[in-house]
PDB file of N, CA and C in Angstrom:
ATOM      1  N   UNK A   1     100.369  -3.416  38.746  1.00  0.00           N
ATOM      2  CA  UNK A   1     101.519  -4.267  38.679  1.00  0.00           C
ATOM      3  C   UNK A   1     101.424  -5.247  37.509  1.00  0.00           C
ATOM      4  N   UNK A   2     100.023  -5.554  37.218  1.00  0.00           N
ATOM      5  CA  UNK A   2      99.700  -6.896  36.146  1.00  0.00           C
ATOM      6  C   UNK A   2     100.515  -5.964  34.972  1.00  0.00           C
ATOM      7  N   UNK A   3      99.938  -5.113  34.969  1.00  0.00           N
ATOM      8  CA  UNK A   3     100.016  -4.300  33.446  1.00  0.00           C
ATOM      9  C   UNK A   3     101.124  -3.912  33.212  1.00  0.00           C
ATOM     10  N   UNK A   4     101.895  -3.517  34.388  1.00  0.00           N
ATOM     11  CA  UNK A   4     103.659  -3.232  33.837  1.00  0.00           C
ATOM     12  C   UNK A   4     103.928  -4.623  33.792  1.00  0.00           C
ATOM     13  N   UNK A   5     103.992  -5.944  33.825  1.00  0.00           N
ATOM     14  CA  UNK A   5     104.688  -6.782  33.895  1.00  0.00           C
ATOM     15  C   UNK A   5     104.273  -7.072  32.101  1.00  0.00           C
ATOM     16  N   UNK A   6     102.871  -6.975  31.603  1.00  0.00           N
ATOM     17  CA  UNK A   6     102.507  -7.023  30.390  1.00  0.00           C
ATOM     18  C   UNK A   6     103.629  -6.200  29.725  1.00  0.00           C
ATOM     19  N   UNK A   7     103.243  -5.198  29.924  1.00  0.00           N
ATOM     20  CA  UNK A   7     104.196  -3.980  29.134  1.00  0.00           C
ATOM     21  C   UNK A   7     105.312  -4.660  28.764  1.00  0.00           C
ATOM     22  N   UNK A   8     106.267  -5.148  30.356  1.00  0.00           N
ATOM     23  CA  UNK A   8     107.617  -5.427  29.940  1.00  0.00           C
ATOM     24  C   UNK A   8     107.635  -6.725  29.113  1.00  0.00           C
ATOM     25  N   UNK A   9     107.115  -7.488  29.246  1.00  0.00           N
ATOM     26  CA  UNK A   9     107.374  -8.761  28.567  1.00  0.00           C
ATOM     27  C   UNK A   9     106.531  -9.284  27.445  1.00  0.00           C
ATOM     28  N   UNK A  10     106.058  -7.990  26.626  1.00  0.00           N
ATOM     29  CA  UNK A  10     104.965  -8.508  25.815  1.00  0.00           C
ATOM     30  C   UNK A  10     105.926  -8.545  24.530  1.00  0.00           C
ATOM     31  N   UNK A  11     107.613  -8.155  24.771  1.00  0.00           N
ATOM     32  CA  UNK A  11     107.883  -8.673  22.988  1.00  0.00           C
ATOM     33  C   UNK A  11     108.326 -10.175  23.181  1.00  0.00           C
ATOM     34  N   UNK A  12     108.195 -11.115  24.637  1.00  0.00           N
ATOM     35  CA  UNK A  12     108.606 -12.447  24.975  1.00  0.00           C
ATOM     36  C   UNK A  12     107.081 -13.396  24.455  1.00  0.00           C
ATOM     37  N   UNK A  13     106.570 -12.953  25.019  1.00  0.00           N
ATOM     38  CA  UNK A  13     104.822 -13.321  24.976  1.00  0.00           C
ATOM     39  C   UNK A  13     103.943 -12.430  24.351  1.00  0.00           C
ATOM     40  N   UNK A  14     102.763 -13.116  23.843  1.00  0.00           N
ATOM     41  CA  UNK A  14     101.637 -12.171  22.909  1.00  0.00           C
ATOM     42  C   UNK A  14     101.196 -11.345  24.027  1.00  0.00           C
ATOM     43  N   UNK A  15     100.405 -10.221  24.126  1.00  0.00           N
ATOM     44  CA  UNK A  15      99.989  -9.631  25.075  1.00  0.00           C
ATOM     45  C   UNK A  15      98.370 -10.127  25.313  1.00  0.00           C
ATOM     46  N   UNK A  16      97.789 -10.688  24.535  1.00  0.00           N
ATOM     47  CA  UNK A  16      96.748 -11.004  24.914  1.00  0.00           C
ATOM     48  C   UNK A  16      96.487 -12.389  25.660  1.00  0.00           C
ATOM     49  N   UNK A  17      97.643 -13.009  25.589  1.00  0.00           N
ATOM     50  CA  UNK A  17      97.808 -14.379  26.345  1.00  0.00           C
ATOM     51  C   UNK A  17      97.989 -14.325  27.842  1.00  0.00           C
ATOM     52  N   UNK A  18      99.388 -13.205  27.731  1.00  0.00           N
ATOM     53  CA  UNK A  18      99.303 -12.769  29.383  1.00  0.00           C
ATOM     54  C   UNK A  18      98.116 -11.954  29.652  1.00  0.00           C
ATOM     55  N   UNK A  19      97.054 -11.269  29.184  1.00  0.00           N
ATOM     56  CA  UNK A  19      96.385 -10.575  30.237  1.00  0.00           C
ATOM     57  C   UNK A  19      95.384 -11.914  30.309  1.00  0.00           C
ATOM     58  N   UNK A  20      94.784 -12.748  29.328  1.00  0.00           N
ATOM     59  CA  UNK A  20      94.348 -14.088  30.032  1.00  0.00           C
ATOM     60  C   UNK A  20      94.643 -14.417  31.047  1.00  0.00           C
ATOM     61  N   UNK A  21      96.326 -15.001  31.245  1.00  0.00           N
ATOM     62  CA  UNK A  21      96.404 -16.024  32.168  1.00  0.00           C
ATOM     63  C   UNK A  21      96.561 -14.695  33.660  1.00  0.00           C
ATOM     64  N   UNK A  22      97.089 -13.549  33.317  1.00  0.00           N
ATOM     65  CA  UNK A  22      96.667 -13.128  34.357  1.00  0.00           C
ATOM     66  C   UNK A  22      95.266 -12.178  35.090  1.00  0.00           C
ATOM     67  N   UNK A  23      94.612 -12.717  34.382  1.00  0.00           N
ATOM     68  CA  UNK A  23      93.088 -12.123  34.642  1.00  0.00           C
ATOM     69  C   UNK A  23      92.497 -10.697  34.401  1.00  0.00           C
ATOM     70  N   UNK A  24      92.691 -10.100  33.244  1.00  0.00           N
ATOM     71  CA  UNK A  24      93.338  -8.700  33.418  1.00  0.00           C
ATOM     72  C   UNK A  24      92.647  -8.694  31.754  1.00  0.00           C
ATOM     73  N   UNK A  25      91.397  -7.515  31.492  1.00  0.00           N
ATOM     74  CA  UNK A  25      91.144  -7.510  30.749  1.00  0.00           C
ATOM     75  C   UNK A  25      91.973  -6.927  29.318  1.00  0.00           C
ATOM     76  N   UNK A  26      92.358  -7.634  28.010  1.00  0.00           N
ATOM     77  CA  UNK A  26      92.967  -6.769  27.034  1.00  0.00           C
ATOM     78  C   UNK A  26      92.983  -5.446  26.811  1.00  0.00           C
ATOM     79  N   UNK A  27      91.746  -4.933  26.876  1.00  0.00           N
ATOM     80  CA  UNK A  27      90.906  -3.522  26.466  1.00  0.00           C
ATOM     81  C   UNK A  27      91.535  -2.852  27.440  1.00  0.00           C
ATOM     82  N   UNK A  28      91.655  -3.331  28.839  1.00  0.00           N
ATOM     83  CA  UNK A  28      91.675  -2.346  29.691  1.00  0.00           C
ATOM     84  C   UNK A  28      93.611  -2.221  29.545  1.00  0.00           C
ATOM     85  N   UNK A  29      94.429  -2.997  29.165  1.00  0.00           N
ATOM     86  CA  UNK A  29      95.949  -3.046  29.295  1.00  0.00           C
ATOM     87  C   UNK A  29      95.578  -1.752  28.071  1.00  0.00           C
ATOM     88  N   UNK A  30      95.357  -2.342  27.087  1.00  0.00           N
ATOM     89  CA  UNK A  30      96.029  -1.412  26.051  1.00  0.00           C
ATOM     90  C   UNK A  30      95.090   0.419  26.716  1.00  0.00           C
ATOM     91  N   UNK A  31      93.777   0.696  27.123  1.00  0.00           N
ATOM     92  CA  UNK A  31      93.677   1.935  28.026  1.00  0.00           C
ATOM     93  C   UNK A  31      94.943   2.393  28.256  1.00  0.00           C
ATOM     94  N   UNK A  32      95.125   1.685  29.775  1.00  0.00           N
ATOM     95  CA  UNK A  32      96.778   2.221  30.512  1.00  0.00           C
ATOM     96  C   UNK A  32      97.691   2.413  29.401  1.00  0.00           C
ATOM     97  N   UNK A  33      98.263   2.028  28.435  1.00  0.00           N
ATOM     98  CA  UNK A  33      98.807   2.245  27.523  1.00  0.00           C
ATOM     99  C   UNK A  33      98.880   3.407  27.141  1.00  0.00           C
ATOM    100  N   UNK A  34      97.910   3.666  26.685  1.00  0.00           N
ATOM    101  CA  UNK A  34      97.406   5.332  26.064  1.00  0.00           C
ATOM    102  C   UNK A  34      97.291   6.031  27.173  1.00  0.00           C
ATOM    103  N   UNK A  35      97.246   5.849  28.609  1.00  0.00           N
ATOM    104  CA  UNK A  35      96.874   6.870  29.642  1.00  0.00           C
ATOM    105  C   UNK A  35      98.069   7.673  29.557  1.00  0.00           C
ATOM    106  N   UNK A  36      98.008   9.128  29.690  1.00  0.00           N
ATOM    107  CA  UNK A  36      99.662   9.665  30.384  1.00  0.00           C
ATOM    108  C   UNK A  36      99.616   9.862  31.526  1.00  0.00           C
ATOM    109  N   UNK A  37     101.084   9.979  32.221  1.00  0.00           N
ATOM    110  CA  UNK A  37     101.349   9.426  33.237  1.00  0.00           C
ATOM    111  C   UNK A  37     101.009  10.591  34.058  1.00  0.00           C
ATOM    112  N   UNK A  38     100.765  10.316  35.359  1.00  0.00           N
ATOM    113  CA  UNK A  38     100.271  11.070  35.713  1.00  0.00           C
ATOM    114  C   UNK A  38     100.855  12.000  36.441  1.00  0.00           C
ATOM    115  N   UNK A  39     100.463  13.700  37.520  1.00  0.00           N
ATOM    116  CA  UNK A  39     101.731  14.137  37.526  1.00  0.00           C
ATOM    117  C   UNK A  39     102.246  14.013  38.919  1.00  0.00           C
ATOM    118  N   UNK A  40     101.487  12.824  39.763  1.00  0.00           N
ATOM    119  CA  UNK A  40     102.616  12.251  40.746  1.00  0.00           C
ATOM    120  C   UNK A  40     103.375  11.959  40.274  1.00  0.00           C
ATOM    121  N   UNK A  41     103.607  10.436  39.528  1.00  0.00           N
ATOM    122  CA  UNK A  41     104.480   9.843  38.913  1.00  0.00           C
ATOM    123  C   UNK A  41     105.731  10.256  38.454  1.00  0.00           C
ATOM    124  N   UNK A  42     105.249  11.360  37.446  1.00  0.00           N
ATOM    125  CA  UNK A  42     106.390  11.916  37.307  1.00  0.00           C
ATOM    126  C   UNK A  42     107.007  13.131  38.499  1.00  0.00           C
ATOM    127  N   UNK A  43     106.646  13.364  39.420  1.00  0.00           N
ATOM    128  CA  UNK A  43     107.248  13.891  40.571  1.00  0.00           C
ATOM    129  C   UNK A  43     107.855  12.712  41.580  1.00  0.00           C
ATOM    130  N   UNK A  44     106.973  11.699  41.069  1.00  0.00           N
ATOM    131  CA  UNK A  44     108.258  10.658  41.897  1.00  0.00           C
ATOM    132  C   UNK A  44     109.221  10.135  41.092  1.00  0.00           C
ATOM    133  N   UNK A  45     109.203  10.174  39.722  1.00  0.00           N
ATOM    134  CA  UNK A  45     110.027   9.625  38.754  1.00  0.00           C
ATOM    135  C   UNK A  45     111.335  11.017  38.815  1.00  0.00           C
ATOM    136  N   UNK A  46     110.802  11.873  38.682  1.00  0.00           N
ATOM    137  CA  UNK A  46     112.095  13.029  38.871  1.00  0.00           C
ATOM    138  C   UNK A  46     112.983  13.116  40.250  1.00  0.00           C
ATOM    139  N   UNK A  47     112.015  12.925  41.033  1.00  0.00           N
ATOM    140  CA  UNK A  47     113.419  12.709  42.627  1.00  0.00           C
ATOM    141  C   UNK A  47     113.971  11.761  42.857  1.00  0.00           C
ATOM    142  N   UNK A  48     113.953  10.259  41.989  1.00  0.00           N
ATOM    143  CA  UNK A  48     114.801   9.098  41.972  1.00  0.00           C
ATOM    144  C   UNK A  48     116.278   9.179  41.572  1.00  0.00           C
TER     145      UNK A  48
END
């Protein structure tokens, strides 16, 4: 949840400020970043 909220609001705020204040290592946001999604996700993203 930390990390999508990064995602969405990192062109409002630097991204390394929010994973500070929310405890959440940099290294590991930008990981998820590069992860692809996985193929629950997109089996729950397709029946929405």
């Amino acid at each position: 949840m930390k990390y999508i909220f990064i995602r969405d609001y990192r062109g409002a705020f630097p991204a390394d400020l929010m994973c500070r204040s929310l405890g959440v290592g940099s290294s590991g946001f930008y990981a998820w970043l590069k992860r692809p999604e996985s193929p629950r996700r997109r089996d729950n993203l397709r029946f929405c």
